[in-house]
Protein backbone atom coordinates (compact mmCIF):
# COMPACT_ATOMS: atom_id res chain seq x y z
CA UNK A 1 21.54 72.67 5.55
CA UNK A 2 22.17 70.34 2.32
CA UNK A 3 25.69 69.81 4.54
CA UNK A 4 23.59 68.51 7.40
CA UNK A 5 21.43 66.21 5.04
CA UNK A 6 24.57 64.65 3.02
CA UNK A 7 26.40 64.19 6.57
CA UNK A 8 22.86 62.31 7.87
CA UNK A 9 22.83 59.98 4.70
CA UNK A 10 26.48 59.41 4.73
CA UNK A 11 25.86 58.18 8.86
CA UNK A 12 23.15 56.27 8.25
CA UNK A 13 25.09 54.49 5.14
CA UNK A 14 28.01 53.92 7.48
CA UNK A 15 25.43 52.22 10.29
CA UNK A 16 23.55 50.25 7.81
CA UNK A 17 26.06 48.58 5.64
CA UNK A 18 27.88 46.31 7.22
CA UNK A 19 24.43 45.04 9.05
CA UNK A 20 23.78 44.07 5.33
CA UNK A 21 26.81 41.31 5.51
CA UNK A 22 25.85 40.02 9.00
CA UNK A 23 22.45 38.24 8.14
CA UNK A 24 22.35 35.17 5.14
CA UNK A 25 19.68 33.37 4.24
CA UNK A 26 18.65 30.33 1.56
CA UNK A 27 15.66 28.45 1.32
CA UNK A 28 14.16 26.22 -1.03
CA UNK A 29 10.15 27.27 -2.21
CA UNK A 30 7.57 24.49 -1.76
CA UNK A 31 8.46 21.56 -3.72
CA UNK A 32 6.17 18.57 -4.23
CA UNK A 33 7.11 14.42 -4.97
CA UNK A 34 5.29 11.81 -5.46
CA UNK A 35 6.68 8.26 -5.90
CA UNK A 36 10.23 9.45 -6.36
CA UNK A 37 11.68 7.36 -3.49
CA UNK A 38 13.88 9.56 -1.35
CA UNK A 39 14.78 13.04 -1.60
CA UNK A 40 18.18 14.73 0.85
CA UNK A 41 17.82 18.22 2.09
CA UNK A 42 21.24 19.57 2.53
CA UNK A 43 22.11 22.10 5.00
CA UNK A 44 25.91 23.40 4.90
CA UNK A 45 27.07 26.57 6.59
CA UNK A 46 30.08 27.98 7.87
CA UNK A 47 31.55 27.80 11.32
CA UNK A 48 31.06 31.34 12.21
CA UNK A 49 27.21 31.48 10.91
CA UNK A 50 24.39 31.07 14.00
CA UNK A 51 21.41 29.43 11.79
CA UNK A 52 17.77 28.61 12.12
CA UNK A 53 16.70 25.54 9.77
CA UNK A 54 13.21 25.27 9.24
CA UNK A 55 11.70 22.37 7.60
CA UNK A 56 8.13 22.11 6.79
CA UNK A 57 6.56 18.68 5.72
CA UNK A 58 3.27 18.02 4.08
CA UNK A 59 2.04 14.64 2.95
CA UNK A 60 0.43 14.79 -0.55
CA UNK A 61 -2.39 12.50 1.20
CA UNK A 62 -3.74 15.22 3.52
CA UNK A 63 -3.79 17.78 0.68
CA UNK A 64 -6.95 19.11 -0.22
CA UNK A 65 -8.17 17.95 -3.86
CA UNK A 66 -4.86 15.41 -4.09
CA UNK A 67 -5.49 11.88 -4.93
CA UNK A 68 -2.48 9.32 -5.65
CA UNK A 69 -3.29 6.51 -7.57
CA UNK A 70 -1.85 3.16 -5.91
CA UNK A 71 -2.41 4.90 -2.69
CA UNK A 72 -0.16 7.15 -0.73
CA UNK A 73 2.71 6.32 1.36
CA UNK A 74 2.57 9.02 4.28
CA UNK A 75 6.32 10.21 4.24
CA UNK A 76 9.05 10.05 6.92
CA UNK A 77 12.27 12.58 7.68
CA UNK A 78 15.20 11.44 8.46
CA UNK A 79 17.49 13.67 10.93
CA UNK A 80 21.04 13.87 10.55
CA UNK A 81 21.32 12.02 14.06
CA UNK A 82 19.76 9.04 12.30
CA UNK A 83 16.19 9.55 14.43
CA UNK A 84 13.32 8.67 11.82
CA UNK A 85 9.58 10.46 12.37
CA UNK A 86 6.71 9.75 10.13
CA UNK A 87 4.87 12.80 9.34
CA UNK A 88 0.93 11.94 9.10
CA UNK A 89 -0.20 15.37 8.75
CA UNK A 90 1.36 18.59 8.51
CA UNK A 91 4.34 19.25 10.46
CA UNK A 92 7.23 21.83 10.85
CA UNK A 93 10.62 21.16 12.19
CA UNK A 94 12.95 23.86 13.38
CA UNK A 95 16.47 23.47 14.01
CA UNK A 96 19.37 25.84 15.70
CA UNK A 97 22.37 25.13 14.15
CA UNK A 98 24.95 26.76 16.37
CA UNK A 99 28.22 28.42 15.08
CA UNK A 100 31.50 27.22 17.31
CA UNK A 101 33.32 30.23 16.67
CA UNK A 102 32.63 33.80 16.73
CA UNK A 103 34.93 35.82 14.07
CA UNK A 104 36.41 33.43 11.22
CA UNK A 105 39.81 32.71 11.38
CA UNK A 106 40.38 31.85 7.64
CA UNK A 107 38.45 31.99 4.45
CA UNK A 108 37.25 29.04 3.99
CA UNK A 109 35.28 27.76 0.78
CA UNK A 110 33.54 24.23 -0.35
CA UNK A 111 31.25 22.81 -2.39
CA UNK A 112 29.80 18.88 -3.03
CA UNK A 113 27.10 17.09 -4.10
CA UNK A 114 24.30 19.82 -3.26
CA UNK A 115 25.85 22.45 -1.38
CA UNK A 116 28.35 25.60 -1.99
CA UNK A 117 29.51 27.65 0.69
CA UNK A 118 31.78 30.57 0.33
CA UNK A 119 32.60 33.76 2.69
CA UNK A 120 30.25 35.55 0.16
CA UNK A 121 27.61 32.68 0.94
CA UNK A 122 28.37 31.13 4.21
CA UNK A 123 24.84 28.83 4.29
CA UNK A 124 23.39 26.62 1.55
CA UNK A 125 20.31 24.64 1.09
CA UNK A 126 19.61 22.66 -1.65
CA UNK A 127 17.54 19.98 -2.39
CA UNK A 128 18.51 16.48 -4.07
CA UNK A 129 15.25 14.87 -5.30
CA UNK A 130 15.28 10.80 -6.38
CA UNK A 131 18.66 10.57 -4.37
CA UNK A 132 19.48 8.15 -1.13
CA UNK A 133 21.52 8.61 2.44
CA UNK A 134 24.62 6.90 0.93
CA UNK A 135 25.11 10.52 -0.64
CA UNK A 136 29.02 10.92 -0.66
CA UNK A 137 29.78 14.55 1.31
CA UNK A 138 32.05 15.03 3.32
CA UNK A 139 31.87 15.73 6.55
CA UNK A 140 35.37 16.62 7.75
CA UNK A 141 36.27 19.41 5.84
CA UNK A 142 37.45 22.72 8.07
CA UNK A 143 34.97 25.17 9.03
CA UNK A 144 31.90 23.67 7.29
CA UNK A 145 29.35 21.77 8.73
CA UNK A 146 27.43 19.97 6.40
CA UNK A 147 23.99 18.30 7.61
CA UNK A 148 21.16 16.12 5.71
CA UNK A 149 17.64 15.43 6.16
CA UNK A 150 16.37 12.58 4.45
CA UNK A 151 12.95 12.50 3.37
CA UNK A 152 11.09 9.43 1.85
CA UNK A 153 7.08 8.92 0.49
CA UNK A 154 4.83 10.75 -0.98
CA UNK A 155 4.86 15.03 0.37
CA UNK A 156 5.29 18.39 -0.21
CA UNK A 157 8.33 19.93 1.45
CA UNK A 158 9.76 23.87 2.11
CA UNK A 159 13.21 25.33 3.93
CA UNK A 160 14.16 28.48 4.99
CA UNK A 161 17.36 28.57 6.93
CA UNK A 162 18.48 32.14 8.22
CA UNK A 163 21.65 32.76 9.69
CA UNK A 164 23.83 35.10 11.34
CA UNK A 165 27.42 35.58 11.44
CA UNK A 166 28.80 37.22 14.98
């Protein structure tokens, strides 16, 4: 019977594990700016990762019990396709970033300004506060893709991004 158990535990083990490596995630908790200009979200992942960005945007001005003196500037984002949207109240964005291969080839590592991604952590998210789009990352290095969000006046700002590697 304690046979039975150990071979149960051992099967579930063997099922569960490598589940554990398939699904990544990174986010960055709510973080709030006022009058410091522009701020980058970076987004890098690997090739192989399937990943769901999700960007929510807040302007300080429609917070409850938030006053700015010298009045607010209702903030704008910034795509990595170069679209601008102002964002007058609450909004959240959600992006598929799809992967454009399905088992990795190589081991491939980088890291830059804001972003590190490894085959032990194949998506990143970081945010650059006070910085602007002239940011220097590149863009063409093998199996990353590195994207940016640009986001300018006066909010409060949270990412999740959640991926999966086939």
């Amino acid at each position: 019977m304690k046979l039975k158990g150990l071979l149960v535990v051992l099967l579930v083990l063997t099922v569960l594990l490598p589940l554990s490596f398939i699904f990544q995630s990174a986010s960055i908790p709510y973080a709030s700016f006022a009058g410091s200009g522009q701020n980058v979200v970076i987004v890098a992942k690997e090739d192989y990762v399937f990943a769901r960005v999700v960007i929510t945007v807040q302007p300080l001005a429609s917070a409850p019990g938030v006053q700015i003196s010298g009045g607010s500037v209702f903030p704008a984002i910034t795509f990595p396709n170069g679209t601008t949207r102002q964002v007058p109240v609450t909004t959240t964005f959600v992006f598929t970033l799809p992967n454009s291969m399905v088992f990795p080839l190589g081991q491939s590592s980088a890291s830059g300004p804001g972003y590190q991604v490894s085959p032990e952590s194949p998506v990143s998210a970081q945010l650059l506060s006070g910085q602007n789009s002239t940011l220097g990352i590149d863009n063409s290095i093998p199996g990353i893709h590195v994207y940016q969000y640009l986001l300018t006046g006066d909010a409060t700002i949270s990412v999740n991004v959640l991926g999966v590697s086939l």
